[in-house]
PDB file of N, CA and C in Angstrom:
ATOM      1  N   UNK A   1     -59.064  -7.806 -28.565  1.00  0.00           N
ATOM      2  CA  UNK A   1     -60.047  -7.642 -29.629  1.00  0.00           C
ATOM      3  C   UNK A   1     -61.426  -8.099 -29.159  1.00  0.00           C
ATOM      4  N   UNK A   2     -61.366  -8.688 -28.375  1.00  0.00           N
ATOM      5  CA  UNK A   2     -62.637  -9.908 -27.517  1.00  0.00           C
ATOM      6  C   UNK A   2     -63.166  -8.668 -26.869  1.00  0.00           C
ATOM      7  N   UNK A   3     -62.473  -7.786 -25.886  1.00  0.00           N
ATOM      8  CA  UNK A   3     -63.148  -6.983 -24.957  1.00  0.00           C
ATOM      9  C   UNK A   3     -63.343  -5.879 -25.894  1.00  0.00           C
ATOM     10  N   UNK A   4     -62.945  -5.588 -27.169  1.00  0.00           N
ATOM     11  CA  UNK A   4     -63.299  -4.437 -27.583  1.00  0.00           C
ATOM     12  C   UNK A   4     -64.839  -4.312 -28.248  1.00  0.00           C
ATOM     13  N   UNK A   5     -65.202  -5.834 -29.070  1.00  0.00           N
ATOM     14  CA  UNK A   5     -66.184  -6.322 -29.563  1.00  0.00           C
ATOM     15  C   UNK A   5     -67.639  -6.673 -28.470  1.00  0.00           C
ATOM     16  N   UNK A   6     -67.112  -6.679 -27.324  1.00  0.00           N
ATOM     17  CA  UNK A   6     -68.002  -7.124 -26.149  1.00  0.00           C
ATOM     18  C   UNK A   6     -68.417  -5.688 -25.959  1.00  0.00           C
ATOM     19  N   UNK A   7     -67.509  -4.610 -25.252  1.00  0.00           N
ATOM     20  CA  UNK A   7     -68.224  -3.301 -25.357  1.00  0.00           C
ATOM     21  C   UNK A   7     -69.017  -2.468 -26.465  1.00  0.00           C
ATOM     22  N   UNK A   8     -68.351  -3.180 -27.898  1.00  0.00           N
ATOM     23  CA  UNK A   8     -69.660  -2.162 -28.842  1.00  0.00           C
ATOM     24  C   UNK A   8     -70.658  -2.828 -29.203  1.00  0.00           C
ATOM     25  N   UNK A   9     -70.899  -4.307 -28.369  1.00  0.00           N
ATOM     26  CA  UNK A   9     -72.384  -5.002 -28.355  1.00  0.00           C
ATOM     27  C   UNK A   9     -72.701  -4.433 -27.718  1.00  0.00           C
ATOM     28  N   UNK A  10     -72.636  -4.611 -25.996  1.00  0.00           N
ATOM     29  CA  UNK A  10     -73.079  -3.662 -25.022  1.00  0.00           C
ATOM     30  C   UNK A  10     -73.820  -2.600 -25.703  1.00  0.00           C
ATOM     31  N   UNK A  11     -72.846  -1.681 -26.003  1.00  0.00           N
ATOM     32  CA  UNK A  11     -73.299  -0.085 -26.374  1.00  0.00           C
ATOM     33  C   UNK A  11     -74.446  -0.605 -27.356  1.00  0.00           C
ATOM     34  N   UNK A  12     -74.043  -1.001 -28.089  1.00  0.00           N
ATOM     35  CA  UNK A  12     -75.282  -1.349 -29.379  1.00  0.00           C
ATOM     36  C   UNK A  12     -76.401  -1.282 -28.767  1.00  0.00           C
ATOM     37  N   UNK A  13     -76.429  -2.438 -27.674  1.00  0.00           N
ATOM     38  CA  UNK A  13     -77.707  -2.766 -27.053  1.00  0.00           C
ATOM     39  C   UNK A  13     -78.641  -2.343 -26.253  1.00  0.00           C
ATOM     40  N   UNK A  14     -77.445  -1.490 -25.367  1.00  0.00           N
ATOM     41  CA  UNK A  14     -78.217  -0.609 -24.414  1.00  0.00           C
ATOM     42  C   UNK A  14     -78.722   0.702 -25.278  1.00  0.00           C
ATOM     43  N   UNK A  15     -78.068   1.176 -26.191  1.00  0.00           N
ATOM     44  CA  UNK A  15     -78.578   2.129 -27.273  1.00  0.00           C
ATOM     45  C   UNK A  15     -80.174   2.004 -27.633  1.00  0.00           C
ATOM     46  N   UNK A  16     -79.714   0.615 -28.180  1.00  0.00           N
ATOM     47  CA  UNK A  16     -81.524   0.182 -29.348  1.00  0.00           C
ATOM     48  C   UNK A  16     -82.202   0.089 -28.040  1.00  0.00           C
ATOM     49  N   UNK A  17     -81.999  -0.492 -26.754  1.00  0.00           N
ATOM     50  CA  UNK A  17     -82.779  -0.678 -25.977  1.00  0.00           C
ATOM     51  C   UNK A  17     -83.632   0.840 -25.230  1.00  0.00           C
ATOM     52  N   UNK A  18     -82.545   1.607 -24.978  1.00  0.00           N
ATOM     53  CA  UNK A  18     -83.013   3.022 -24.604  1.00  0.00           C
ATOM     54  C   UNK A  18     -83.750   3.295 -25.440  1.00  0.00           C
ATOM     55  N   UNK A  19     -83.557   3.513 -26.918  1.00  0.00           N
ATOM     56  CA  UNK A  19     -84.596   4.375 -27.714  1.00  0.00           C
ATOM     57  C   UNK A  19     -85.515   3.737 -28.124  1.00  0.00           C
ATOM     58  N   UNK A  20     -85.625   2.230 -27.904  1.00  0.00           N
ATOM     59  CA  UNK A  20     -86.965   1.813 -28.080  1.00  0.00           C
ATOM     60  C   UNK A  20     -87.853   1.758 -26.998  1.00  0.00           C
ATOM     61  N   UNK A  21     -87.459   2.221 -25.818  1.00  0.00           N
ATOM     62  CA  UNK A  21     -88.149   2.465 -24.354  1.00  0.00           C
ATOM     63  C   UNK A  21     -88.897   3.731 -24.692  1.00  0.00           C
ATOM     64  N   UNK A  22     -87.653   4.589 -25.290  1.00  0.00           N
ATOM     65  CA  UNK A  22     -88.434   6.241 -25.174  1.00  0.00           C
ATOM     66  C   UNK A  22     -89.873   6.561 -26.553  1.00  0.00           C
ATOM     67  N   UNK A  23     -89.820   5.389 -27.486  1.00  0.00           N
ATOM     68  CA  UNK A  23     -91.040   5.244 -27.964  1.00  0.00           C
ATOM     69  C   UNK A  23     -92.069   5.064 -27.678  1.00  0.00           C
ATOM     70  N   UNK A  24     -91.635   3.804 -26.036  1.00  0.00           N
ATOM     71  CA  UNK A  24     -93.112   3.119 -25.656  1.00  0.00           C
ATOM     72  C   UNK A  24     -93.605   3.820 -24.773  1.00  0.00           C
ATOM     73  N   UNK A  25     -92.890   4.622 -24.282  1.00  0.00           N
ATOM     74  CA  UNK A  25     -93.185   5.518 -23.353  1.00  0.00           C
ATOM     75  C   UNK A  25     -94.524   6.779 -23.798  1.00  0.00           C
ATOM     76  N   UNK A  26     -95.367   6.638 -22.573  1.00  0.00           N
ATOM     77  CA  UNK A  26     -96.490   7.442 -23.174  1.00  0.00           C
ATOM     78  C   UNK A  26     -96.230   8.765 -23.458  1.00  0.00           C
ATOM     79  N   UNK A  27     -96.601   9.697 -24.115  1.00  0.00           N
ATOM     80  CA  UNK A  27     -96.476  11.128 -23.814  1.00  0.00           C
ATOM     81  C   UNK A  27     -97.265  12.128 -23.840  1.00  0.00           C
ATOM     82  N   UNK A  28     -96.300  13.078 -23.028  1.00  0.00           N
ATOM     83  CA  UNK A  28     -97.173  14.013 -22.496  1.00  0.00           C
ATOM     84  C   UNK A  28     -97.719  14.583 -23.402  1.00  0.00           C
ATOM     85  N   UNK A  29     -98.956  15.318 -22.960  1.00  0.00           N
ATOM     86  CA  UNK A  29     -99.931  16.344 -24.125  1.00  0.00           C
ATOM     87  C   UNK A  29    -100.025  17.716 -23.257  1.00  0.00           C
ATOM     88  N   UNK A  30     -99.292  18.574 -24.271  1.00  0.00           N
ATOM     89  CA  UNK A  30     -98.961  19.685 -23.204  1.00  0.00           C
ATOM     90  C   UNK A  30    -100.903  20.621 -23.265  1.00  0.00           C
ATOM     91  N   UNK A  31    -100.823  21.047 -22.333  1.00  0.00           N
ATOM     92  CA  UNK A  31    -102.126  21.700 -22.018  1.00  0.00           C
ATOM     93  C   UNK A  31    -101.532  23.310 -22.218  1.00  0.00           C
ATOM     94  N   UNK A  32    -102.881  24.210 -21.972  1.00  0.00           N
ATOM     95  CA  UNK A  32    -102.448  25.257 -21.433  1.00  0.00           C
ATOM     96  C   UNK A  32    -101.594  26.004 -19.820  1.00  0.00           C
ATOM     97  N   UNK A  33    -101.978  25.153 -19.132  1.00  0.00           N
ATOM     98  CA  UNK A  33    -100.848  25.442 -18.134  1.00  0.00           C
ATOM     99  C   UNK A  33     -99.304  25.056 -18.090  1.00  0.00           C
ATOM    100  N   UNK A  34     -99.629  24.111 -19.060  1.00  0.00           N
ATOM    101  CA  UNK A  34     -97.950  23.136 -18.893  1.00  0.00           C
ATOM    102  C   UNK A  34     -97.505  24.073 -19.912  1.00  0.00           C
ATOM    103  N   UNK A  35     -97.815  25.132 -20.934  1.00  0.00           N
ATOM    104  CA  UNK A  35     -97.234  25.815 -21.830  1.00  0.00           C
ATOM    105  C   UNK A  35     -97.209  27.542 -21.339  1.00  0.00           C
ATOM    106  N   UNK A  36     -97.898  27.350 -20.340  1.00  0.00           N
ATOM    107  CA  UNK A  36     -98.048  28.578 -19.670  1.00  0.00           C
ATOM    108  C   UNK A  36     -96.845  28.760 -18.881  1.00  0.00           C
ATOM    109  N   UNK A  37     -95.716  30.433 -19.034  1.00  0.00           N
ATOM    110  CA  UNK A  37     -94.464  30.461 -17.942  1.00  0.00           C
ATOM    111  C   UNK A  37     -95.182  30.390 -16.610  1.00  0.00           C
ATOM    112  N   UNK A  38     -93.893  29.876 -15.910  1.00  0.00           N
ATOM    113  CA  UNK A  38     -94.074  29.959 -14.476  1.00  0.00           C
ATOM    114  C   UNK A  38     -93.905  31.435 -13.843  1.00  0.00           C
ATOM    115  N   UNK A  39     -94.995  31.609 -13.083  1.00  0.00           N
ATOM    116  CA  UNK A  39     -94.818  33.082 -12.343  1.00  0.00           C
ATOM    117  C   UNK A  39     -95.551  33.484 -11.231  1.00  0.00           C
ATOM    118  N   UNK A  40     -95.081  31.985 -10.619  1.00  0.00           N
ATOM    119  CA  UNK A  40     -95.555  31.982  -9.145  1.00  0.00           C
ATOM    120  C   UNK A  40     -97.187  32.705  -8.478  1.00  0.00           C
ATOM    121  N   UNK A  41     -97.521  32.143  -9.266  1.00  0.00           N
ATOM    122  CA  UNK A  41     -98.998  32.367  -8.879  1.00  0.00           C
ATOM    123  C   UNK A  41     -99.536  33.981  -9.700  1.00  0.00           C
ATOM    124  N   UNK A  42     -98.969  34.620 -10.323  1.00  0.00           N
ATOM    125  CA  UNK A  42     -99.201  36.115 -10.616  1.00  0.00           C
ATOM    126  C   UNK A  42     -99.242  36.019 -12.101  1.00  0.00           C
ATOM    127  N   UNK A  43    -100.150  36.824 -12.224  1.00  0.00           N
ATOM    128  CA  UNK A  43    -100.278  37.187 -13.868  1.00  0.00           C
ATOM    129  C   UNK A  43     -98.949  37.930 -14.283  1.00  0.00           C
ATOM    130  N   UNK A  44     -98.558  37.329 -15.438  1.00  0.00           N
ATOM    131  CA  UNK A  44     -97.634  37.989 -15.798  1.00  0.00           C
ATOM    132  C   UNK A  44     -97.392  39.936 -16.223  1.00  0.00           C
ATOM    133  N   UNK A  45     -96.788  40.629 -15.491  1.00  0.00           N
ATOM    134  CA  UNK A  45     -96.822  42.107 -16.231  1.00  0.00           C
ATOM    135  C   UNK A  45     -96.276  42.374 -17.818  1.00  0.00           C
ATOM    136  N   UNK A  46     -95.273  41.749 -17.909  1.00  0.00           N
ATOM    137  CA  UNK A  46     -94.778  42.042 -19.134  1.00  0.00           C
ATOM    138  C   UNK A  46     -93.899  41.142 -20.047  1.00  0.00           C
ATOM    139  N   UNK A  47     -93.056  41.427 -20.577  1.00  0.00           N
ATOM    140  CA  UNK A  47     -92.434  40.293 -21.016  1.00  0.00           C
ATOM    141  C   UNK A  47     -91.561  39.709 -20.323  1.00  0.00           C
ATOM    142  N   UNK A  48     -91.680  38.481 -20.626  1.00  0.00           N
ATOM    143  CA  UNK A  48     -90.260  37.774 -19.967  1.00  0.00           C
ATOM    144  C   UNK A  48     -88.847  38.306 -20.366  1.00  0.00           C
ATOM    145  N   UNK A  49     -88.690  38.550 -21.844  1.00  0.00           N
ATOM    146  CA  UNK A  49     -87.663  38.853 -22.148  1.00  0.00           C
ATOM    147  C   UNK A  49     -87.208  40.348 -21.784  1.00  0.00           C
ATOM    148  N   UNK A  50     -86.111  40.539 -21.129  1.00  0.00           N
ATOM    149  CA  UNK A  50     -85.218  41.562 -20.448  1.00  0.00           C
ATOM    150  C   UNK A  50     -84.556  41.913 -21.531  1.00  0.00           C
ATOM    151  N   UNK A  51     -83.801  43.123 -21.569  1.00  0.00           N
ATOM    152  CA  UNK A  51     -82.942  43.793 -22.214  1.00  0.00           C
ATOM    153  C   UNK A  51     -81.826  43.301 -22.429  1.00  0.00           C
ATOM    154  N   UNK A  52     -81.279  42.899 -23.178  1.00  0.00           N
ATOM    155  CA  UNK A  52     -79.656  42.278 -22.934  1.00  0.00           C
ATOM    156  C   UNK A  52     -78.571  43.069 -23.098  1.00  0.00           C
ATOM    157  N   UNK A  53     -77.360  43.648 -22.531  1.00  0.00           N
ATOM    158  CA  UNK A  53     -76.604  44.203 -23.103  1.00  0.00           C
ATOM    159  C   UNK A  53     -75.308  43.748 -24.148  1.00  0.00           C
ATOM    160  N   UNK A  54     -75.296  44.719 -25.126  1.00  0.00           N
ATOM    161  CA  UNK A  54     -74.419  44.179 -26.223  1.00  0.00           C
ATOM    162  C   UNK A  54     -73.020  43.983 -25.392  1.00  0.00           C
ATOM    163  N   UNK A  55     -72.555  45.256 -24.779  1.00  0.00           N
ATOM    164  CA  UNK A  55     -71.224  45.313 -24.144  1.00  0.00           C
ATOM    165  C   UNK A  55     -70.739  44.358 -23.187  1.00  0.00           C
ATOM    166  N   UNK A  56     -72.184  43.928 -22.622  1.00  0.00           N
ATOM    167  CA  UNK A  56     -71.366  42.635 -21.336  1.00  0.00           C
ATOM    168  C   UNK A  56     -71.037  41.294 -22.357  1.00  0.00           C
ATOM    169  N   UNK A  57     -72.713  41.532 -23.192  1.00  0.00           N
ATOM    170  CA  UNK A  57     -71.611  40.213 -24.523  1.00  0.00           C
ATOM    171  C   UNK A  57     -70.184  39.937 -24.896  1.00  0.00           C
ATOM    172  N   UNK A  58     -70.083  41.223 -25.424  1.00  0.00           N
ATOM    173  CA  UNK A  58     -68.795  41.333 -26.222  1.00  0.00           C
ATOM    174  C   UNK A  58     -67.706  41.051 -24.999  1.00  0.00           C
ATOM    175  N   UNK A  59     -67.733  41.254 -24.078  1.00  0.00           N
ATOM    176  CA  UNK A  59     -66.566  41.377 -23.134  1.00  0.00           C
ATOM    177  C   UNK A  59     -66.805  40.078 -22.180  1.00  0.00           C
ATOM    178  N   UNK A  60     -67.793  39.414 -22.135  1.00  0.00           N
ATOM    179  CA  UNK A  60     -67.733  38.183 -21.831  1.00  0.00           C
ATOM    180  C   UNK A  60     -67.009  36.904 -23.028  1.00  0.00           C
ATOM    181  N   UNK A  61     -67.532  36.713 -24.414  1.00  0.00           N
ATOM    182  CA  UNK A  61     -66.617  36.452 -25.292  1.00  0.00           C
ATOM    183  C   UNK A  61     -65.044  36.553 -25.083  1.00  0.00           C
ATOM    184  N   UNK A  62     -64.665  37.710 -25.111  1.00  0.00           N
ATOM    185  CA  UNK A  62     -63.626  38.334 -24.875  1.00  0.00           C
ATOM    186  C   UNK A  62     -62.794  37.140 -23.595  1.00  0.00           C
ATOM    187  N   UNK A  63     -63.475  37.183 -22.414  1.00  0.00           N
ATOM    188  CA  UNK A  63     -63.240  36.857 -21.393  1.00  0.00           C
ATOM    189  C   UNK A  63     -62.966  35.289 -21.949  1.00  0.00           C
ATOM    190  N   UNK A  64     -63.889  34.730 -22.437  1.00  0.00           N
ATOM    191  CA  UNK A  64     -63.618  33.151 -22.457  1.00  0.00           C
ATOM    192  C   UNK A  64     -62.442  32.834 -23.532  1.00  0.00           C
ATOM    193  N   UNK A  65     -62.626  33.569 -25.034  1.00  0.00           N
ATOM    194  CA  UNK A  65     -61.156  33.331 -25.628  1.00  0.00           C
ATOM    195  C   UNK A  65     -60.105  33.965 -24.706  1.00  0.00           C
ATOM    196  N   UNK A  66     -59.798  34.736 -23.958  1.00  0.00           N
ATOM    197  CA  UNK A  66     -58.354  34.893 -23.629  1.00  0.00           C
ATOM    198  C   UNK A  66     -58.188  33.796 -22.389  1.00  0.00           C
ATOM    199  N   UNK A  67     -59.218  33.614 -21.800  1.00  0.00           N
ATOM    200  CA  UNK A  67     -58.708  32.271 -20.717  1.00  0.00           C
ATOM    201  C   UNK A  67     -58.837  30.671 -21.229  1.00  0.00           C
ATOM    202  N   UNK A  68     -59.080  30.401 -22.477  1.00  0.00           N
ATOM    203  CA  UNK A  68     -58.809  29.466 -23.274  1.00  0.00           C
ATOM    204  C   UNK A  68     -57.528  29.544 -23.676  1.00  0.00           C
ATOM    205  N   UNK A  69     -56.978  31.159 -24.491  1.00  0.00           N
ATOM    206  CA  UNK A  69     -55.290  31.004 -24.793  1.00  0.00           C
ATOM    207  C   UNK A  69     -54.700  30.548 -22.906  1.00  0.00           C
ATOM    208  N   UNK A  70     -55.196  31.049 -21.941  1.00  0.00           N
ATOM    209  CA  UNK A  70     -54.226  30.693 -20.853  1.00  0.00           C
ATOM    210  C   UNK A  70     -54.654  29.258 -20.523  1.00  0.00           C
ATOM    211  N   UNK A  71     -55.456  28.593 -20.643  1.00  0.00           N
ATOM    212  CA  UNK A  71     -55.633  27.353 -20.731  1.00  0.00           C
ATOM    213  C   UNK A  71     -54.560  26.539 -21.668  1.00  0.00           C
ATOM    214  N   UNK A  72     -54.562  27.373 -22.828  1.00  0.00           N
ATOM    215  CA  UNK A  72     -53.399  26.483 -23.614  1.00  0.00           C
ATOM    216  C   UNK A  72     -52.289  26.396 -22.680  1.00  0.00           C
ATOM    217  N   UNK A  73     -51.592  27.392 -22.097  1.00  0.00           N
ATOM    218  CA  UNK A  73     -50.158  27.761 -21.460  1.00  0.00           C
ATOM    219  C   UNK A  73     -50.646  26.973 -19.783  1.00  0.00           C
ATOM    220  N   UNK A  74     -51.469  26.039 -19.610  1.00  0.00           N
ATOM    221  CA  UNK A  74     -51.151  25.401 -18.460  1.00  0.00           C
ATOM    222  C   UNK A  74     -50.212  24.099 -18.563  1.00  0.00           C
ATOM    223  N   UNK A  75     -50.276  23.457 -19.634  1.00  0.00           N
ATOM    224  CA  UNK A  75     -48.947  22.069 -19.926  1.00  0.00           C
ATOM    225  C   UNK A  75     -47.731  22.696 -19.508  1.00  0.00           C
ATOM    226  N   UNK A  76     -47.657  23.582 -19.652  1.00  0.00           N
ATOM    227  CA  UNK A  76     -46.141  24.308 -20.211  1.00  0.00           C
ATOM    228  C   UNK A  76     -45.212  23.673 -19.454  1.00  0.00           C
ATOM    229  N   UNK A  77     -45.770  23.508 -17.955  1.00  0.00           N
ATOM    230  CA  UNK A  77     -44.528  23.057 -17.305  1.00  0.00           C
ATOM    231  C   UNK A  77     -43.537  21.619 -17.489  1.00  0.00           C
ATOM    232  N   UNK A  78     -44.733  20.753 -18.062  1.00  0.00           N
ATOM    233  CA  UNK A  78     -44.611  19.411 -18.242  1.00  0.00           C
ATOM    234  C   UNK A  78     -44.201  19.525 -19.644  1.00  0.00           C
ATOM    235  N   UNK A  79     -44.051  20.284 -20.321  1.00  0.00           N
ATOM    236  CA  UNK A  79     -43.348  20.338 -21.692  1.00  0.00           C
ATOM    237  C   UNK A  79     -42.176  20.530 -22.060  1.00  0.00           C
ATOM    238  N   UNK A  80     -41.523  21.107 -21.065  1.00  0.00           N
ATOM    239  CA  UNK A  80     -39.913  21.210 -20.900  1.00  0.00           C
ATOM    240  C   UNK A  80     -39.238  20.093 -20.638  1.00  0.00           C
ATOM    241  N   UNK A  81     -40.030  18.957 -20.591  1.00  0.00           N
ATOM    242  CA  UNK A  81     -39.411  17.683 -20.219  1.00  0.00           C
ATOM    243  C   UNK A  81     -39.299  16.718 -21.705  1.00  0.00           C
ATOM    244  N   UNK A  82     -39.544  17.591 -23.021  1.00  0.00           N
ATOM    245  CA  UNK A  82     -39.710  16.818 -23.984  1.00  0.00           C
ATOM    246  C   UNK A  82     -38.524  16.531 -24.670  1.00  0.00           C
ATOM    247  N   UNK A  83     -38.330  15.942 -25.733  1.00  0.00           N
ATOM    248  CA  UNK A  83     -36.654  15.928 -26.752  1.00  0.00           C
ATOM    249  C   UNK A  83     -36.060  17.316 -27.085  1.00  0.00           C
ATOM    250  N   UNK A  84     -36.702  18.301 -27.556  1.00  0.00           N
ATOM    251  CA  UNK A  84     -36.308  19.604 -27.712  1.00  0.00           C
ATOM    252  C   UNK A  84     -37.043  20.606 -26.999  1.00  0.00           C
ATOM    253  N   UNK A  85     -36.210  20.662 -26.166  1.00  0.00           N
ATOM    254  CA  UNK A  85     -37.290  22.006 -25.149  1.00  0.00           C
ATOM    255  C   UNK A  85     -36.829  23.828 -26.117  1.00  0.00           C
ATOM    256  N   UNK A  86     -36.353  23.892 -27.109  1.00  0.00           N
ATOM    257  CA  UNK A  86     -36.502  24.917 -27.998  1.00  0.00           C
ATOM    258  C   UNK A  86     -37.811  25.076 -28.912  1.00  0.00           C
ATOM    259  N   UNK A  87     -38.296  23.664 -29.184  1.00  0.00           N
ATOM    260  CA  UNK A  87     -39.445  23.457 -29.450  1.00  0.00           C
ATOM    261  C   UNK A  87     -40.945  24.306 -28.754  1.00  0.00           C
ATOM    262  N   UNK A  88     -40.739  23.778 -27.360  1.00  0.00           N
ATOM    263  CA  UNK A  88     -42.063  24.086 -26.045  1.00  0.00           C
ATOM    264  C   UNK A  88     -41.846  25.381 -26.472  1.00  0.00           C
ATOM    265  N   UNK A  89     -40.245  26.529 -26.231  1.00  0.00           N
ATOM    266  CA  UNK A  89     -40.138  27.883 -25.929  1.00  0.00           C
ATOM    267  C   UNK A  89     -41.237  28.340 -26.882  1.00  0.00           C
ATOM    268  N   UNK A  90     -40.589  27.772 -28.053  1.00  0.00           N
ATOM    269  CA  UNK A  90     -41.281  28.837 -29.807  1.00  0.00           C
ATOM    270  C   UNK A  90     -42.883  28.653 -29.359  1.00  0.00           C
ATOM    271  N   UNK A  91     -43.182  27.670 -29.080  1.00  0.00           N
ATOM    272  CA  UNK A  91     -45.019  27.753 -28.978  1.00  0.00           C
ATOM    273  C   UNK A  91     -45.451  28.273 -27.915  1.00  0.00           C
ATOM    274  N   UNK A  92     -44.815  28.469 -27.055  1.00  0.00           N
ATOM    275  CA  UNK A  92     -45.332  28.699 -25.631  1.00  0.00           C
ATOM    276  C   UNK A  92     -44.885  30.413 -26.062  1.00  0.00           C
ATOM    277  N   UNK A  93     -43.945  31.052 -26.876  1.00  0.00           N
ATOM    278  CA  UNK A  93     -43.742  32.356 -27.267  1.00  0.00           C
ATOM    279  C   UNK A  93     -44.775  32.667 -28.248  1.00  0.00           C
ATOM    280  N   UNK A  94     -44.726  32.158 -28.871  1.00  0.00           N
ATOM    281  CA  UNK A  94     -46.094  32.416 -30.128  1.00  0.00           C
ATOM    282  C   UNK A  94     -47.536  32.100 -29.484  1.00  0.00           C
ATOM    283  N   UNK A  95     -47.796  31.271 -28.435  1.00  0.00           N
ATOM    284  CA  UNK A  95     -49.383  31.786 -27.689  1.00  0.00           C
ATOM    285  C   UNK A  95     -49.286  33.065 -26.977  1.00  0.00           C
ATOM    286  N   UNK A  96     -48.052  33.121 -26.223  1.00  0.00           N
ATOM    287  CA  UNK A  96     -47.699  34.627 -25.469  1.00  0.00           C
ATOM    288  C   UNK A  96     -48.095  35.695 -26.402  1.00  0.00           C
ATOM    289  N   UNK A  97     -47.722  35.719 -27.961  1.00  0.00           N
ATOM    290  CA  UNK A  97     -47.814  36.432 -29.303  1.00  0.00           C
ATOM    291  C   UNK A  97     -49.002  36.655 -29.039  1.00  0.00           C
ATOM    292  N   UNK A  98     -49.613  35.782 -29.696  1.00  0.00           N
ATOM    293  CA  UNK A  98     -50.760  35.643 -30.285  1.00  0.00           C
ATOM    294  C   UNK A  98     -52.376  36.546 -28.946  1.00  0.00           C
ATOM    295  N   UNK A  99     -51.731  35.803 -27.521  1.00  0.00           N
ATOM    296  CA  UNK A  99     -52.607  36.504 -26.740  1.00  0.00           C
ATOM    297  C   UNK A  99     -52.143  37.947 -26.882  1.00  0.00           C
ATOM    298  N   UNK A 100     -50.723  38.715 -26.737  1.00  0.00           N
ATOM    299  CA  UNK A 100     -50.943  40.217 -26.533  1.00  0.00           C
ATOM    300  C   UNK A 100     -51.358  40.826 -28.341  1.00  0.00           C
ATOM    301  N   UNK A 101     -51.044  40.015 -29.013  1.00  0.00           N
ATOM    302  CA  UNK A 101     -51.826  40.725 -30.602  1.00  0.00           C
ATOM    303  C   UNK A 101     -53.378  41.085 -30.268  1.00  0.00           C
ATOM    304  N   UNK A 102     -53.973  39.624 -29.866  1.00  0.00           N
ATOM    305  CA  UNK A 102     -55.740  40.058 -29.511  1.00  0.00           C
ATOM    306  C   UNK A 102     -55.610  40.969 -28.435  1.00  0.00           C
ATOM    307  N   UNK A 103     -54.962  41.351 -27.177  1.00  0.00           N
ATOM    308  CA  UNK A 103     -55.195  42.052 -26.169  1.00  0.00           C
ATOM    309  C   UNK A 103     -55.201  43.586 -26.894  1.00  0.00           C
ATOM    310  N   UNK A 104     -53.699  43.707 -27.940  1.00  0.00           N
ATOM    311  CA  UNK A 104     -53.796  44.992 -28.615  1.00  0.00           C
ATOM    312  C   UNK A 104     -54.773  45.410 -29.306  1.00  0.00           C
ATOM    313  N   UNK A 105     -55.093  44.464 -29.994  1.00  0.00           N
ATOM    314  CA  UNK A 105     -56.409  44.399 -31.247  1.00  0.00           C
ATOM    315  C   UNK A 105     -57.909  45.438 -30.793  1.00  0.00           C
ATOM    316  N   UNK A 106     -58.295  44.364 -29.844  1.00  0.00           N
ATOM    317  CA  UNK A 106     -58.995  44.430 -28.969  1.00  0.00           C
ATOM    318  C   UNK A 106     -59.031  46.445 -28.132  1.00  0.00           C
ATOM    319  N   UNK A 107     -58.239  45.999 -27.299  1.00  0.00           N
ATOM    320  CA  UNK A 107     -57.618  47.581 -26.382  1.00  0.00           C
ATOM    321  C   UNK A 107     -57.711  48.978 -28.015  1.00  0.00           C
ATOM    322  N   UNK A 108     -57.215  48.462 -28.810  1.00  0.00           N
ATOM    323  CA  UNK A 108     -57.282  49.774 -30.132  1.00  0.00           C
ATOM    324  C   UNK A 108     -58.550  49.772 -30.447  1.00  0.00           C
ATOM    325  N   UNK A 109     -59.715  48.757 -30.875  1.00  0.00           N
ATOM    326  CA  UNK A 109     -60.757  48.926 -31.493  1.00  0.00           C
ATOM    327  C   UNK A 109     -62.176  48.885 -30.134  1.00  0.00           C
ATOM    328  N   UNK A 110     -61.179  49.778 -28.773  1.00  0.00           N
ATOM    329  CA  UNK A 110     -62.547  49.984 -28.364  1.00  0.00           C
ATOM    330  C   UNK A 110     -63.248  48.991 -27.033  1.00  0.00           C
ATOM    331  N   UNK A 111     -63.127  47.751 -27.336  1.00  0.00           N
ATOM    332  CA  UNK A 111     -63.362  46.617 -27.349  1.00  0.00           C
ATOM    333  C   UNK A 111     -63.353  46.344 -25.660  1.00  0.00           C
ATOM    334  N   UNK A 112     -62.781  47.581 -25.146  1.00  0.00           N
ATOM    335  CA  UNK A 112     -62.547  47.161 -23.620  1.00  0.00           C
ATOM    336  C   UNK A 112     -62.965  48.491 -22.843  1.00  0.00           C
ATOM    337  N   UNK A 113     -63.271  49.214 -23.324  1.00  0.00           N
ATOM    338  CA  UNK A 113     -63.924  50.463 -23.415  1.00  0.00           C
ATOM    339  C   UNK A 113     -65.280  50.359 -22.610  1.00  0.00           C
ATOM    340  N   UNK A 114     -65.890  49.726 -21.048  1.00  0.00           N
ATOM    341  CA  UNK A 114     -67.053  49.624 -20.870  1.00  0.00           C
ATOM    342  C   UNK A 114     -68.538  50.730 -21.241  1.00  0.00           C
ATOM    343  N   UNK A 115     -67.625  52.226 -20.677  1.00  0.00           N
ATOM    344  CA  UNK A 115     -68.155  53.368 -20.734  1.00  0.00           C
ATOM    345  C   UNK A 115     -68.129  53.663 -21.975  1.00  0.00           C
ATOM    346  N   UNK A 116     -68.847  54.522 -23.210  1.00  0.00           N
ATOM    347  CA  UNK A 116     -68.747  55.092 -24.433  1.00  0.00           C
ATOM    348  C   UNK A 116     -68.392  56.488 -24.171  1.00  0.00           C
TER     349      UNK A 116
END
């Protein structure tokens, strides 16, 4: 209880202490160059902002939920070692589910379709 009370003084302290540093601290006054983009010595032609495409969006999304469901299914192995390994099967079958439902979902509405 001693070492738990010692670390949330600490923290306390170094906390109030940081953010009362970043008060005293002078600050900057942005000018026109410091608000000006960088562009290596050249007047800018046009906008900074580029075109974005909707489709690499959507299929990047795409990309990070289905390797999050396979992220779930990396324990798996160490889960067969639990009191009921009928247990691990059903969940480790129902993420299997659940990823080919979105893969179908997905594959029917298009969704993987790069070309139109």
């Amino acid at each position: 209880m001693n070492l738990i009370m010692t670390v949330i003084l600490i923290t306390l302290a170094l906390s109030s202490i940081l953010a009362l540093v970043s008060f005293w601290l002078p600050q900057m006054t942005p000018d026109h160059e410091k608000l000006s983009p960088y562009e290596c010595g050249f007047d800018p032609l046009g906008s900074a902002r580029l075109p974005f495409s909707m489709r690499f969006f959507l299929v990047a999304i795409l990309f990070l939920l289905f390797d999050l469901e396979i992220a779930l299914l990396l324990p798996l192995p160490w889960a067969d070692q639990l009191f009921t390994p009928l247990t691990t099967f059903f969940w480790a079958f129902f993420i299997l589910g659940l990823l080919t439902l979105g893969l179908v979902y997905e594959w029917l509405q298009g969704g993987l379709e790069w070309a139109e």
